[in-house]
Each structure stands twice: as C-alpha cells, then as structure tokens.
PDB file of N, CA and C in Angstrom:
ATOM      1  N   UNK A   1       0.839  -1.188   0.000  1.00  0.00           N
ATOM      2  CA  UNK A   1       0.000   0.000   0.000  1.00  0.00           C
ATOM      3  C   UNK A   1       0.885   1.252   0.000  1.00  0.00           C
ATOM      4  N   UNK A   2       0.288   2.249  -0.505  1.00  0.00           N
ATOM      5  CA  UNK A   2       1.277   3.230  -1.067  1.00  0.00           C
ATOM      6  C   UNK A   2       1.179   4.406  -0.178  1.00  0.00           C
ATOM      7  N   UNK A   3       2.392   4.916   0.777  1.00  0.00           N
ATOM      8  CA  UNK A   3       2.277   5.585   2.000  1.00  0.00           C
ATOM      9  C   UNK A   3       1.287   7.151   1.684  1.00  0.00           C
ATOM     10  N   UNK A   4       1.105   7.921   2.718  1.00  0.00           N
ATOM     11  CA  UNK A   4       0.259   8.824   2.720  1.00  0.00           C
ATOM     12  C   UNK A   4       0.639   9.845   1.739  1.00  0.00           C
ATOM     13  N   UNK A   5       0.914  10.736   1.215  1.00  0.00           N
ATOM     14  CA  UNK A   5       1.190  11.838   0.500  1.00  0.00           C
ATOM     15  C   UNK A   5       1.588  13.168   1.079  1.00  0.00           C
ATOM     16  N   UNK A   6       2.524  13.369   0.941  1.00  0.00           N
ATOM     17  CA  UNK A   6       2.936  14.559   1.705  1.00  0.00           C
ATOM     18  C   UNK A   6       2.346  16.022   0.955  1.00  0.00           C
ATOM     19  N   UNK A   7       2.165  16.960   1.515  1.00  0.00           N
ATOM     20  CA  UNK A   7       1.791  18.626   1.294  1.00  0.00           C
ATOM     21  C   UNK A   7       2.577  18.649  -0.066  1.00  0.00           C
ATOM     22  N   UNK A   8       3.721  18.711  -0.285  1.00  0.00           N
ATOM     23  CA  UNK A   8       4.478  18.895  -1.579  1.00  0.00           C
ATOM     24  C   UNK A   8       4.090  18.525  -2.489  1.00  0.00           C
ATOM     25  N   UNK A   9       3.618  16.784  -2.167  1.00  0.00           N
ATOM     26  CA  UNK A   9       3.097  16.025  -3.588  1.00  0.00           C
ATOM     27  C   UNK A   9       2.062  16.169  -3.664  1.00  0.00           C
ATOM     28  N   UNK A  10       1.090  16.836  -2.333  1.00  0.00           N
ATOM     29  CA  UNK A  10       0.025  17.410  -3.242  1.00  0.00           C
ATOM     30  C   UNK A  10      -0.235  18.312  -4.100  1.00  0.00           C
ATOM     31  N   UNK A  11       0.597  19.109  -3.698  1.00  0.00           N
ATOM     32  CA  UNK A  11       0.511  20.245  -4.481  1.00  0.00           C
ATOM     33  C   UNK A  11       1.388  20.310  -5.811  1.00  0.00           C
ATOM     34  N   UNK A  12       2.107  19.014  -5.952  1.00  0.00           N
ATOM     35  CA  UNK A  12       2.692  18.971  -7.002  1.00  0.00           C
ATOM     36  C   UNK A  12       1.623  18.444  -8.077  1.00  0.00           C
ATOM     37  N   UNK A  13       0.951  17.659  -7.536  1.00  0.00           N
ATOM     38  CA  UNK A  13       0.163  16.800  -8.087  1.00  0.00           C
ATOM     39  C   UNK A  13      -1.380  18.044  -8.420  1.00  0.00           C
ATOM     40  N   UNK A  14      -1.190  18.715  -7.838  1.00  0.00           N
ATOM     41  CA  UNK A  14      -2.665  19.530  -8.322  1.00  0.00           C
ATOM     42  C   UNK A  14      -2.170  20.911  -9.542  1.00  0.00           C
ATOM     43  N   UNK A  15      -1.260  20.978  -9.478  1.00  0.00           N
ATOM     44  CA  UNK A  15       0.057  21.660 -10.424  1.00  0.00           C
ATOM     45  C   UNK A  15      -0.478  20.789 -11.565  1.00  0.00           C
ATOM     46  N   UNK A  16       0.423  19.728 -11.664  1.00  0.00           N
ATOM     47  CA  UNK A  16       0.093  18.596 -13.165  1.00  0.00           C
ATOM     48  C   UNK A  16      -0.899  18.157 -13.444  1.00  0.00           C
ATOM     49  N   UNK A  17      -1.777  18.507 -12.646  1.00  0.00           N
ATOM     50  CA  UNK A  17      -3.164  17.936 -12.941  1.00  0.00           C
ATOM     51  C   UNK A  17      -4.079  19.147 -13.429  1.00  0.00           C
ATOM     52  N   UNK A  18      -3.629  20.465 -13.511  1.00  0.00           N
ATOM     53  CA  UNK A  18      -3.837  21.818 -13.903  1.00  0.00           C
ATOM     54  C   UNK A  18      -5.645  22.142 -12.882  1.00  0.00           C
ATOM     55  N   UNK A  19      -5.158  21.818 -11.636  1.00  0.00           N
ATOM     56  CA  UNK A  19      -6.356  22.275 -10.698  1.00  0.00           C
ATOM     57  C   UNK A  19      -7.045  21.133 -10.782  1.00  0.00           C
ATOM     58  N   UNK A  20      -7.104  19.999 -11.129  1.00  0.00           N
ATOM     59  CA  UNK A  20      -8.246  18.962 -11.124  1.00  0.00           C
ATOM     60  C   UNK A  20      -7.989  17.940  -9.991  1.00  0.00           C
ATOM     61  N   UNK A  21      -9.375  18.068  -8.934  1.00  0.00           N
ATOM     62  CA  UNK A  21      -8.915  17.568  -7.669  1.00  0.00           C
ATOM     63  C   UNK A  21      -8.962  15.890  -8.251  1.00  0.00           C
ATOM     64  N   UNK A  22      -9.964  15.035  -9.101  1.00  0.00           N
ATOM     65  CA  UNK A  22      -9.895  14.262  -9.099  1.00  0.00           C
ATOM     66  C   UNK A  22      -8.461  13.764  -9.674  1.00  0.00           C
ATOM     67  N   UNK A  23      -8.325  14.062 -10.706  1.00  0.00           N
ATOM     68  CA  UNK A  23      -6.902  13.596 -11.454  1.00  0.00           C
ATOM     69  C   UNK A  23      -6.081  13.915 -10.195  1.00  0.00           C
ATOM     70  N   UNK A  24      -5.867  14.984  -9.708  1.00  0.00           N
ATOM     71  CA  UNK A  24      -4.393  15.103  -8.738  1.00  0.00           C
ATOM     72  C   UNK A  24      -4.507  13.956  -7.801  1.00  0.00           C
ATOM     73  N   UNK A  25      -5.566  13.133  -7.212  1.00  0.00           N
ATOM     74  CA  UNK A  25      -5.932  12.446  -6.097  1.00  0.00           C
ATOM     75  C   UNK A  25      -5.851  10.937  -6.715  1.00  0.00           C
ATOM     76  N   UNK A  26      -5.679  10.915  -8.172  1.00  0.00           N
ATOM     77  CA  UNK A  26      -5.310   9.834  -8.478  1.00  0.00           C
ATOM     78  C   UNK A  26      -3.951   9.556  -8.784  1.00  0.00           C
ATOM     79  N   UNK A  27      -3.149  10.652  -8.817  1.00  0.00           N
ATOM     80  CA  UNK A  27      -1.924  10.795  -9.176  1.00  0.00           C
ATOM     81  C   UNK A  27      -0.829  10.366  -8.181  1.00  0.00           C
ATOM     82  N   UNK A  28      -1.772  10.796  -6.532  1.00  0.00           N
ATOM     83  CA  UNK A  28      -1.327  10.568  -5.198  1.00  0.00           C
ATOM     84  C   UNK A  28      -1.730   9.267  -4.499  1.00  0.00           C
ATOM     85  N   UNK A  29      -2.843   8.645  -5.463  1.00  0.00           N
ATOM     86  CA  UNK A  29      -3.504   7.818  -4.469  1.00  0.00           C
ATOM     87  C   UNK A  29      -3.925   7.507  -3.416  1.00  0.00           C
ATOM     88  N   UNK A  30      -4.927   8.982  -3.674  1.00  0.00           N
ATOM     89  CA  UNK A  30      -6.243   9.035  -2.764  1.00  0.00           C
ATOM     90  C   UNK A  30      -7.503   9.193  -3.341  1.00  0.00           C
ATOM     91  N   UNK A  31      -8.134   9.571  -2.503  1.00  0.00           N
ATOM     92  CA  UNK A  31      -9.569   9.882  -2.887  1.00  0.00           C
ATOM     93  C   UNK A  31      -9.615  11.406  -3.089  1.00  0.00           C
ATOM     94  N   UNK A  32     -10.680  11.725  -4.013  1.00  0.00           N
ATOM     95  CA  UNK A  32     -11.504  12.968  -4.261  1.00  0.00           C
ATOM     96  C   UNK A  32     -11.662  14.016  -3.006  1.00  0.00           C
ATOM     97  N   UNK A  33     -12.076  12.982  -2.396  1.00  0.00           N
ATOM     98  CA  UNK A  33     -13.159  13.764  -0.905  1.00  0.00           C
ATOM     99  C   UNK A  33     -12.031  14.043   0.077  1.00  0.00           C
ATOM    100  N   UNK A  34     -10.504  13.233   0.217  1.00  0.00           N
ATOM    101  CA  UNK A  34      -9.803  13.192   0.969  1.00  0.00           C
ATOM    102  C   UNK A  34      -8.457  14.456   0.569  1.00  0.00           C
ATOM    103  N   UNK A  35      -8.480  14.291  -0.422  1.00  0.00           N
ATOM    104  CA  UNK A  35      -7.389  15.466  -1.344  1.00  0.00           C
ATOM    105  C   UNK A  35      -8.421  16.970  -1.189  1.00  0.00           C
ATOM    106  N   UNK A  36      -9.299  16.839  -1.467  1.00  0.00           N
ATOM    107  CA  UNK A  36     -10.506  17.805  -1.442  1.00  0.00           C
ATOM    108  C   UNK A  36     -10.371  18.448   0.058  1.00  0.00           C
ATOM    109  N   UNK A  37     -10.525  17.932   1.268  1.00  0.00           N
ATOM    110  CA  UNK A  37     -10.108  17.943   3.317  1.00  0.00           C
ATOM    111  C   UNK A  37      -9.053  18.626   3.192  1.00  0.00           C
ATOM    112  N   UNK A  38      -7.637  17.963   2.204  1.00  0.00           N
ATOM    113  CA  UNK A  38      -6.273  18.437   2.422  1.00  0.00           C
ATOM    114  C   UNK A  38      -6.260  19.964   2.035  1.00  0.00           C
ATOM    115  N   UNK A  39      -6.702  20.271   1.053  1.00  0.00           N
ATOM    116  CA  UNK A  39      -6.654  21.560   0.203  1.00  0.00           C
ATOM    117  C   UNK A  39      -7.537  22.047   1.140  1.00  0.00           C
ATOM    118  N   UNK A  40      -8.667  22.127   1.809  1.00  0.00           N
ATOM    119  CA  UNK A  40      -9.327  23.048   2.265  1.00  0.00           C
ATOM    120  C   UNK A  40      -8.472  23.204   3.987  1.00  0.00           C
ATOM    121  N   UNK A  41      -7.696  22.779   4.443  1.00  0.00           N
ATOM    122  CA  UNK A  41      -7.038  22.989   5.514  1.00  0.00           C
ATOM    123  C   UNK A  41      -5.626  23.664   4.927  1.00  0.00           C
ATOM    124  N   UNK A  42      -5.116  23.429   4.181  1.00  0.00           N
ATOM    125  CA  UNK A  42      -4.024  23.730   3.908  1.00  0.00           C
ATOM    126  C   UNK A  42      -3.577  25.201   2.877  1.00  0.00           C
ATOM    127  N   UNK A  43      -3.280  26.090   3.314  1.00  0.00           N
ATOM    128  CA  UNK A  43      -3.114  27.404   2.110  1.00  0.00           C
ATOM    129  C   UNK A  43      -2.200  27.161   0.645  1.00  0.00           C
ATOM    130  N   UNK A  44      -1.037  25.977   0.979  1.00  0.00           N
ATOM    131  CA  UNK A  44      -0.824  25.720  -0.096  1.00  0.00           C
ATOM    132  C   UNK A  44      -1.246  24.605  -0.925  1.00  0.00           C
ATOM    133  N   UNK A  45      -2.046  24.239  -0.278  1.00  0.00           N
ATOM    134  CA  UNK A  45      -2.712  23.352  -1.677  1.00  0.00           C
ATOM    135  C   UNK A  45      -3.954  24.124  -2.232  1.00  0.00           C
ATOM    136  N   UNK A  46      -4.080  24.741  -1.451  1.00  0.00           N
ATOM    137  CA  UNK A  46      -5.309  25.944  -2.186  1.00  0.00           C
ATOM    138  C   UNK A  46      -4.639  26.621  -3.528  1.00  0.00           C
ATOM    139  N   UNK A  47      -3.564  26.986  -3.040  1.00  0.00           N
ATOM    140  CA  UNK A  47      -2.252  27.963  -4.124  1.00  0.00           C
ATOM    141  C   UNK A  47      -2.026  27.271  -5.127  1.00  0.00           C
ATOM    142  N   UNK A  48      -1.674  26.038  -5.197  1.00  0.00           N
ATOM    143  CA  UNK A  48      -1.001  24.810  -5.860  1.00  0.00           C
ATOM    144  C   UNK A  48      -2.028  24.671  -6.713  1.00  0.00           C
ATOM    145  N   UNK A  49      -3.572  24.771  -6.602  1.00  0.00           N
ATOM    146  CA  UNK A  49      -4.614  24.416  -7.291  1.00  0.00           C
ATOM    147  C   UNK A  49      -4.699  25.872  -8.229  1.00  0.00           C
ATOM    148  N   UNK A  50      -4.697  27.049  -7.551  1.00  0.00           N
ATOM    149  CA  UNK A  50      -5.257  27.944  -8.420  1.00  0.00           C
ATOM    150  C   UNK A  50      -4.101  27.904  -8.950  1.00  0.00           C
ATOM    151  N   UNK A  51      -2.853  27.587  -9.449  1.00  0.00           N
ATOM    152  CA  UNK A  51      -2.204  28.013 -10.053  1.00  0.00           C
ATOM    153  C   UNK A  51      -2.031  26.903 -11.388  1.00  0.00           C
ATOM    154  N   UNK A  52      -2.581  25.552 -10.907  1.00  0.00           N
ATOM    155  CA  UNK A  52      -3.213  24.871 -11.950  1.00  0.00           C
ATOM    156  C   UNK A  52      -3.897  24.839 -12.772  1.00  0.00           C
ATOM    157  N   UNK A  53      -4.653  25.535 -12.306  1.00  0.00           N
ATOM    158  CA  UNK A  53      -5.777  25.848 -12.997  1.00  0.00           C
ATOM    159  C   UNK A  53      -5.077  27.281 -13.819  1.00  0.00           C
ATOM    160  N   UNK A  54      -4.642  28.405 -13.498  1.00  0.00           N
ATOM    161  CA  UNK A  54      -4.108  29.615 -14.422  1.00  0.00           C
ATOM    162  C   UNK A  54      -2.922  28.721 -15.417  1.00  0.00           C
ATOM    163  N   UNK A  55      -2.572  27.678 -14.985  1.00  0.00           N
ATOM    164  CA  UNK A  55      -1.660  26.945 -16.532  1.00  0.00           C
ATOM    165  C   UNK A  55      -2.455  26.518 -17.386  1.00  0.00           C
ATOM    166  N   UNK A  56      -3.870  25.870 -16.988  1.00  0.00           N
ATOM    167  CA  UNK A  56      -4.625  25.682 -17.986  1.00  0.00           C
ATOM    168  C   UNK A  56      -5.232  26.583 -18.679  1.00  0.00           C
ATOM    169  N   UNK A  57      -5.831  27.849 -17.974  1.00  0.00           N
ATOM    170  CA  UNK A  57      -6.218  28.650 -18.791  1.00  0.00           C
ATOM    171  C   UNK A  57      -5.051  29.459 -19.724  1.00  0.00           C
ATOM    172  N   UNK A  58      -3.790  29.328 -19.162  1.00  0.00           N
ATOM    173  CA  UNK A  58      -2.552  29.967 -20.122  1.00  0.00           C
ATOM    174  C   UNK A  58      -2.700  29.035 -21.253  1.00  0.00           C
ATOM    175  N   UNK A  59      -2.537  27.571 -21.228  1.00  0.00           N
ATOM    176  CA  UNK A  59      -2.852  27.026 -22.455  1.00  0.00           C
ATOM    177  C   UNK A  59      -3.953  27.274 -23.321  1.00  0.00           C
ATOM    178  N   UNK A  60      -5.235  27.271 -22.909  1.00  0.00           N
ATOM    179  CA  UNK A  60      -6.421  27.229 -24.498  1.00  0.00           C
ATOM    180  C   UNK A  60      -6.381  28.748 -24.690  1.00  0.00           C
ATOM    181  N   UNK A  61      -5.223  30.048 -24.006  1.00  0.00           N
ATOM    182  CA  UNK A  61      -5.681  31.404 -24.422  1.00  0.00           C
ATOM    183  C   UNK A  61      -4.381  31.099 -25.669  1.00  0.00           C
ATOM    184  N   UNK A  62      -3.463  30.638 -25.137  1.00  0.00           N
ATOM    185  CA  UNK A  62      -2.445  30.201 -26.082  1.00  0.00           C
ATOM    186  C   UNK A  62      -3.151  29.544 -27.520  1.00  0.00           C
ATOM    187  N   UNK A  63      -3.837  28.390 -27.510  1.00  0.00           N
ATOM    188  CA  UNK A  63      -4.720  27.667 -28.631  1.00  0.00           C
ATOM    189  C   UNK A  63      -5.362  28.629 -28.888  1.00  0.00           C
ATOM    190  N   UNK A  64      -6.227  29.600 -28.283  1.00  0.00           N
ATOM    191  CA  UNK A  64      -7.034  30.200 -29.057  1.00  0.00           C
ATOM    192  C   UNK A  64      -6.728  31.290 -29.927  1.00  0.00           C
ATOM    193  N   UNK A  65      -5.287  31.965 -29.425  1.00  0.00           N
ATOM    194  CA  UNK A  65      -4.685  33.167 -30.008  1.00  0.00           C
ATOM    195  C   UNK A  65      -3.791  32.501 -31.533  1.00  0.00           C
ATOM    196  N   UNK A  66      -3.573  31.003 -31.029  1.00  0.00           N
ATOM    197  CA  UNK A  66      -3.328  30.146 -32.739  1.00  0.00           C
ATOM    198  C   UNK A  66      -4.160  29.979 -33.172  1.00  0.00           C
ATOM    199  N   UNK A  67      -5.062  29.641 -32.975  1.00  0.00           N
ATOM    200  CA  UNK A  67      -6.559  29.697 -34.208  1.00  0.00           C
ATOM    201  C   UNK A  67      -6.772  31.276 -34.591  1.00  0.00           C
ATOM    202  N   UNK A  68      -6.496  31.850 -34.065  1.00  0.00           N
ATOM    203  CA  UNK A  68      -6.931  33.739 -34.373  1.00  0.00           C
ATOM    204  C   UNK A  68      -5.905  33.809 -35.607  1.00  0.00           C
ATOM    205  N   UNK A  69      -4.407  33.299 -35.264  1.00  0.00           N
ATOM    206  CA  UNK A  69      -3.472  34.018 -35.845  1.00  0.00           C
ATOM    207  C   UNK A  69      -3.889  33.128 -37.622  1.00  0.00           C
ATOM    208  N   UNK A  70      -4.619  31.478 -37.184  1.00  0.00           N
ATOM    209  CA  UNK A  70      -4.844  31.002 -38.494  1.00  0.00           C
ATOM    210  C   UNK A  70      -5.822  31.267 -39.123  1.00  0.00           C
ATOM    211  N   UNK A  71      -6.166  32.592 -38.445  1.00  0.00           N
ATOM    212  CA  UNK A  71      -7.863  33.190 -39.249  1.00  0.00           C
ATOM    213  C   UNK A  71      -8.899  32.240 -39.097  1.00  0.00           C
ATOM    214  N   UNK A  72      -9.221  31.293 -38.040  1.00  0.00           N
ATOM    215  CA  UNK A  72     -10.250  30.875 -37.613  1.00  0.00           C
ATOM    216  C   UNK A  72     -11.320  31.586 -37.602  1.00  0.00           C
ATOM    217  N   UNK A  73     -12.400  31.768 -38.058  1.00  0.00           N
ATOM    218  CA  UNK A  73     -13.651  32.351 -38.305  1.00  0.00           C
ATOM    219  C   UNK A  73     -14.251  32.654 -36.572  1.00  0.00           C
ATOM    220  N   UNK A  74     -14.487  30.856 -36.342  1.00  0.00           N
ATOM    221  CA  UNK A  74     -14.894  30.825 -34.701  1.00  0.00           C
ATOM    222  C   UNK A  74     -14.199  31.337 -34.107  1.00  0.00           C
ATOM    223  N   UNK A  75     -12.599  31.194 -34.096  1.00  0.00           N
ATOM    224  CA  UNK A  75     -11.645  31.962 -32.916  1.00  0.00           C
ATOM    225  C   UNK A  75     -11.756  33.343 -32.932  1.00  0.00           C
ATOM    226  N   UNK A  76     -11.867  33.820 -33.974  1.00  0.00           N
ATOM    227  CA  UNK A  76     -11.894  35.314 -34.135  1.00  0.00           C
ATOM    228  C   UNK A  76     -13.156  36.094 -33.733  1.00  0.00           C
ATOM    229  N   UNK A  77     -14.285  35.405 -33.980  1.00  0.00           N
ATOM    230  CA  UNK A  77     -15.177  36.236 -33.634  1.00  0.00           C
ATOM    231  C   UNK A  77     -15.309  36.061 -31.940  1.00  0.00           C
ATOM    232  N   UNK A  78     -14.678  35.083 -31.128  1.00  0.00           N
ATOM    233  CA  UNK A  78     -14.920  34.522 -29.982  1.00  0.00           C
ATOM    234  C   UNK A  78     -14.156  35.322 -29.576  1.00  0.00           C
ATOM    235  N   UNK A  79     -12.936  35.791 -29.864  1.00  0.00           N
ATOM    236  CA  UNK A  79     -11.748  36.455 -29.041  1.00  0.00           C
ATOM    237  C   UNK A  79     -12.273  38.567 -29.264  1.00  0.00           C
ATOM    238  N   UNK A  80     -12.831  38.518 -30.614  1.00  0.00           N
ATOM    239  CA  UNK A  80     -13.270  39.479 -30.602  1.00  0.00           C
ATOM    240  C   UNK A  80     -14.661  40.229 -30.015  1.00  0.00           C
ATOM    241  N   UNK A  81     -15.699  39.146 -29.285  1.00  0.00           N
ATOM    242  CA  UNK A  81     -16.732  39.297 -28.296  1.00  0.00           C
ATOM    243  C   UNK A  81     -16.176  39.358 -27.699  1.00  0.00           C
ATOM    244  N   UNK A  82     -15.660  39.216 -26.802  1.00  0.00           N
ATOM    245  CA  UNK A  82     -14.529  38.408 -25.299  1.00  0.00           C
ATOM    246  C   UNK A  82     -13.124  39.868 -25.334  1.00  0.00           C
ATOM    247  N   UNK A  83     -12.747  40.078 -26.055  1.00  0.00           N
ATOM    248  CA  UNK A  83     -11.281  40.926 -25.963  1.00  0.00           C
ATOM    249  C   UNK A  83     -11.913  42.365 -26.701  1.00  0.00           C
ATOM    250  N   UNK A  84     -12.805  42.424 -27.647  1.00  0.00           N
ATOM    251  CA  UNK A  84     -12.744  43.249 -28.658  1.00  0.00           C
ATOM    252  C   UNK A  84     -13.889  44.478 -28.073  1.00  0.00           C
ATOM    253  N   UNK A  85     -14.119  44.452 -26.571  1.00  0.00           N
ATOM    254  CA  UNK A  85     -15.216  45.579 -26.574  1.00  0.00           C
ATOM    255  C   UNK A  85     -14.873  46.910 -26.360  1.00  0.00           C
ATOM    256  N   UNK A  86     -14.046  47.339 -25.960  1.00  0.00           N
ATOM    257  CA  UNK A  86     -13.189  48.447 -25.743  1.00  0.00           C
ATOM    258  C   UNK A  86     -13.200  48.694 -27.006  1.00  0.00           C
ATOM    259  N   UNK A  87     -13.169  48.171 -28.059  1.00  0.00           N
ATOM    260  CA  UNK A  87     -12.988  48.855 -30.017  1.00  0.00           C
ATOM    261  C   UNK A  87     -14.026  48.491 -30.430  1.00  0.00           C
ATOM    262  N   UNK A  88     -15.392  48.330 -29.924  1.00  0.00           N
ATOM    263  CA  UNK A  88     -16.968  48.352 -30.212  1.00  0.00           C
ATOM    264  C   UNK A  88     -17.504  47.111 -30.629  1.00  0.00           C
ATOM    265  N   UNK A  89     -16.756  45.927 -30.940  1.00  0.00           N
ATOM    266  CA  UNK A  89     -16.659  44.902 -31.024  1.00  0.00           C
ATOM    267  C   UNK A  89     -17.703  44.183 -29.879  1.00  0.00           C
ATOM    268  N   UNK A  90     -19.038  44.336 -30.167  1.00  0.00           N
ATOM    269  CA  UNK A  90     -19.700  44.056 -28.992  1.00  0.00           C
ATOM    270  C   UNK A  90     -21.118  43.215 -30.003  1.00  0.00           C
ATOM    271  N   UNK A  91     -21.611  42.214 -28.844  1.00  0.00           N
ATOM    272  CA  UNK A  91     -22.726  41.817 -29.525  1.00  0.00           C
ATOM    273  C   UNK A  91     -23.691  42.054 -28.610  1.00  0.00           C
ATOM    274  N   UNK A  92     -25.256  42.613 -29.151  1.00  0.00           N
ATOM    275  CA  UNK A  92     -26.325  43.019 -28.428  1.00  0.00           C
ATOM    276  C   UNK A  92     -27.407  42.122 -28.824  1.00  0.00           C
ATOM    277  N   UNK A  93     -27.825  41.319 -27.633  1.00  0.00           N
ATOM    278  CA  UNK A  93     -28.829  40.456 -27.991  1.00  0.00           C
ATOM    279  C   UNK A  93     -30.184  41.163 -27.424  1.00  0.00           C
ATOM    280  N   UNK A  94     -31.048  41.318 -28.104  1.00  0.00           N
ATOM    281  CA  UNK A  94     -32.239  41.921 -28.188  1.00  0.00           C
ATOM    282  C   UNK A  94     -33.400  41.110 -28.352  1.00  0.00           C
ATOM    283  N   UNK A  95     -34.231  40.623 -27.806  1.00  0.00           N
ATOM    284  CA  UNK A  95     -35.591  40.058 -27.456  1.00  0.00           C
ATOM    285  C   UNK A  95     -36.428  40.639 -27.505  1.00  0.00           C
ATOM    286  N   UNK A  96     -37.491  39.388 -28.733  1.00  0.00           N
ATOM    287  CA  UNK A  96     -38.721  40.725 -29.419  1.00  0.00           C
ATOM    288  C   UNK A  96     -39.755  39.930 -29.288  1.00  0.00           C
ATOM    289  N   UNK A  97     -40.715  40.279 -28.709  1.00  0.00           N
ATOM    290  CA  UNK A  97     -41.555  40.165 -27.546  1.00  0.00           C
ATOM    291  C   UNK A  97     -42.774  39.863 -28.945  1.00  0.00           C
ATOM    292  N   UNK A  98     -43.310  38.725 -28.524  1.00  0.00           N
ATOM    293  CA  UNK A  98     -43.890  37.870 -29.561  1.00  0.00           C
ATOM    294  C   UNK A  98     -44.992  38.156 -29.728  1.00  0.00           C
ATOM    295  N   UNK A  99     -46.278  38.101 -30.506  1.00  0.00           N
ATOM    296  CA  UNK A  99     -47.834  38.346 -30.502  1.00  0.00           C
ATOM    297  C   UNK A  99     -48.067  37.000 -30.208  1.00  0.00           C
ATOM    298  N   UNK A 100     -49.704  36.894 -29.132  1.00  0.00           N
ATOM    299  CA  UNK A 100     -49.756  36.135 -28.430  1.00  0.00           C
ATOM    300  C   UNK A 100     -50.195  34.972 -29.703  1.00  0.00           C
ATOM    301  N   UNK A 101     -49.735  33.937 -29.242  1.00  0.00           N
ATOM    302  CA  UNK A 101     -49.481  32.384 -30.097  1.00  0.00           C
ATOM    303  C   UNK A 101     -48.229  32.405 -30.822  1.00  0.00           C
ATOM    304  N   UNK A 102     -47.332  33.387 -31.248  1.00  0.00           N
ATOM    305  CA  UNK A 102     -46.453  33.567 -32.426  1.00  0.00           C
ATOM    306  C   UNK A 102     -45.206  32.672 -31.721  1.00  0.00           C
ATOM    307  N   UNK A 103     -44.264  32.198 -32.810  1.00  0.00           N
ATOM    308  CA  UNK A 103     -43.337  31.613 -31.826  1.00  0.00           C
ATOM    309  C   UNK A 103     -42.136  32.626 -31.101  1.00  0.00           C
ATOM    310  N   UNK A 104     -41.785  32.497 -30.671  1.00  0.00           N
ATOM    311  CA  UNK A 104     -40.904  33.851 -29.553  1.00  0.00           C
ATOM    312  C   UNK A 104     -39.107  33.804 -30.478  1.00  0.00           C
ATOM    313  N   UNK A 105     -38.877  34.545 -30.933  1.00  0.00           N
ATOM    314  CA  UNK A 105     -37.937  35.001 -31.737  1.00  0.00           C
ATOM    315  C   UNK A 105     -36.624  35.612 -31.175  1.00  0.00           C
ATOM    316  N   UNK A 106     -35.521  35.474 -31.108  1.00  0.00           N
ATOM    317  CA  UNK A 106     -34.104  36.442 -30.584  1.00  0.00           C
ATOM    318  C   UNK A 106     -33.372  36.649 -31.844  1.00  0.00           C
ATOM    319  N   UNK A 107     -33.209  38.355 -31.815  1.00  0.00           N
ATOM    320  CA  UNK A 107     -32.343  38.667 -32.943  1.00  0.00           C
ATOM    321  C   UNK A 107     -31.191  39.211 -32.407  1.00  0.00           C
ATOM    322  N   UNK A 108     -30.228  38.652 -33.059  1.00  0.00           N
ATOM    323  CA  UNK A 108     -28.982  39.110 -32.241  1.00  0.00           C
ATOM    324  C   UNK A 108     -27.767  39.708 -32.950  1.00  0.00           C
ATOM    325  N   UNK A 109     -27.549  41.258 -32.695  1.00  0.00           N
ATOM    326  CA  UNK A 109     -27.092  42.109 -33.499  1.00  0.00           C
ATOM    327  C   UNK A 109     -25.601  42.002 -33.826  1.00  0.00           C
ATOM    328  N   UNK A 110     -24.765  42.274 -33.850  1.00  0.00           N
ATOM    329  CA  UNK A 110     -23.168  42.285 -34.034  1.00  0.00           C
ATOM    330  C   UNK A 110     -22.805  43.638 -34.231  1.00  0.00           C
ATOM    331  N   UNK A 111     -22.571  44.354 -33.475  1.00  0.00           N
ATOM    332  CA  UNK A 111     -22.016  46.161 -33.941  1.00  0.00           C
ATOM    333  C   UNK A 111     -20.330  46.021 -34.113  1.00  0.00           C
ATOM    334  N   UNK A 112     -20.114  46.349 -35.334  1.00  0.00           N
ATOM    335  CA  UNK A 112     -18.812  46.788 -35.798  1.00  0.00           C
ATOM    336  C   UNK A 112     -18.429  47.687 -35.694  1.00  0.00           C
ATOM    337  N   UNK A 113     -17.197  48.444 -34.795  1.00  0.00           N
ATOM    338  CA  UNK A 113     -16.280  49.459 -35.132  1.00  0.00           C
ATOM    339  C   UNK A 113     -16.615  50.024 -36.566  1.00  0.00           C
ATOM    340  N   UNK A 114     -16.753  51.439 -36.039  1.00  0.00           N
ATOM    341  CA  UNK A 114     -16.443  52.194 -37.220  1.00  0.00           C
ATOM    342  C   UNK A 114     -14.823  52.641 -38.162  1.00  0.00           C
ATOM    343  N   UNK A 115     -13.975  52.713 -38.947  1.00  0.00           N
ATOM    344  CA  UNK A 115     -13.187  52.551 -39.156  1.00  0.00           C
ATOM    345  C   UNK A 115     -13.043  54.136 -39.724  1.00  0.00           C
TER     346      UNK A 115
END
C-alpha cells in the first residue's frame, strides 16, 4: 500500500493535474473527498490548485490566439466578443416580444467598429 502523501506532492500533483482535484488524487492515491479535506485545511494546496488551474487557462488562451493568428472564423469572432469591446466589437442580444401564439424570436445584433 502506497504511504500517505505529503503537502508537496500534493501540491505537485494539483500543479500537473492543472487544478483537477480528481486527477491530482489519483496521481497521489487518494480519494476525491480526501485530497478535497487536504486543500481546504491547507493554504498551499489551495495555491497549488489555483495556479493549476491559471496553466490551464494559459494554455487554451495560447490555442485560441493560434486559431486567431490562423484566421479561424470561430476563434476570431470569440476572441473578438470576449477581448474586442473596448474597439466596439460588442454583440447586443435583443428580445422581441412575440404576438400572443407567435413563436418567440431572438435577434442578435453584431455592432462593428467604425473605421
């Protein structure tokens, strides 16, 4: 049987596991619920997790800024809702209020920067 897990390897383990309590708890060989106890007593496995989790989100902003740069249609308009509102790049969803029986309709605008 495989001894207890020390603070380090948890937090090493919630590191490589990019914040995921289950994966890190299998990595250590424990349980969910028991790795889950450790982190909520402990400040650095709290740390160890959020910082797992900010490597993962460094990765898909990374993937997504390569789909932008390959003129992805989806990436671009996603990064440009999401990044692009400060340069008017904004979408306004507007709800138009149906006559009674009609089926209920959403039109949803896209405003472009003026250039």
């Amino acid at each position: 049987m495989r001894a207890y897990a020390t603070i380090p390897q948890c937090a090493d383990a919630l590191v490589k596991a990019h914040g995921n309590v289950t994966q890190a708890a299998k990595m250590i060989g424990c349980s969910r619920s028991g790795l889950s106890g450790r982190i909520s007593r402990h400040a650095t496995l709290k740390k160890a997790r959020i910082e797992g989790t900010e490597k993962l989100l460094d990765l898909a902003e990374s993937a997504l800024w390569q789909l932008v740069r390959d003129k992805n249609l989806g990436a671009v308009c996603f990064a440009l809702k999401c990044q692009g509102k400060g340069r008017g790049w904004i979408e306004n969803p507007t709800v138009v209020m149906p006559d009674e029986g009609a089926d209920r309709t959403l039109n949803i605008r896209l405003h472009m920067p003026k250039k």
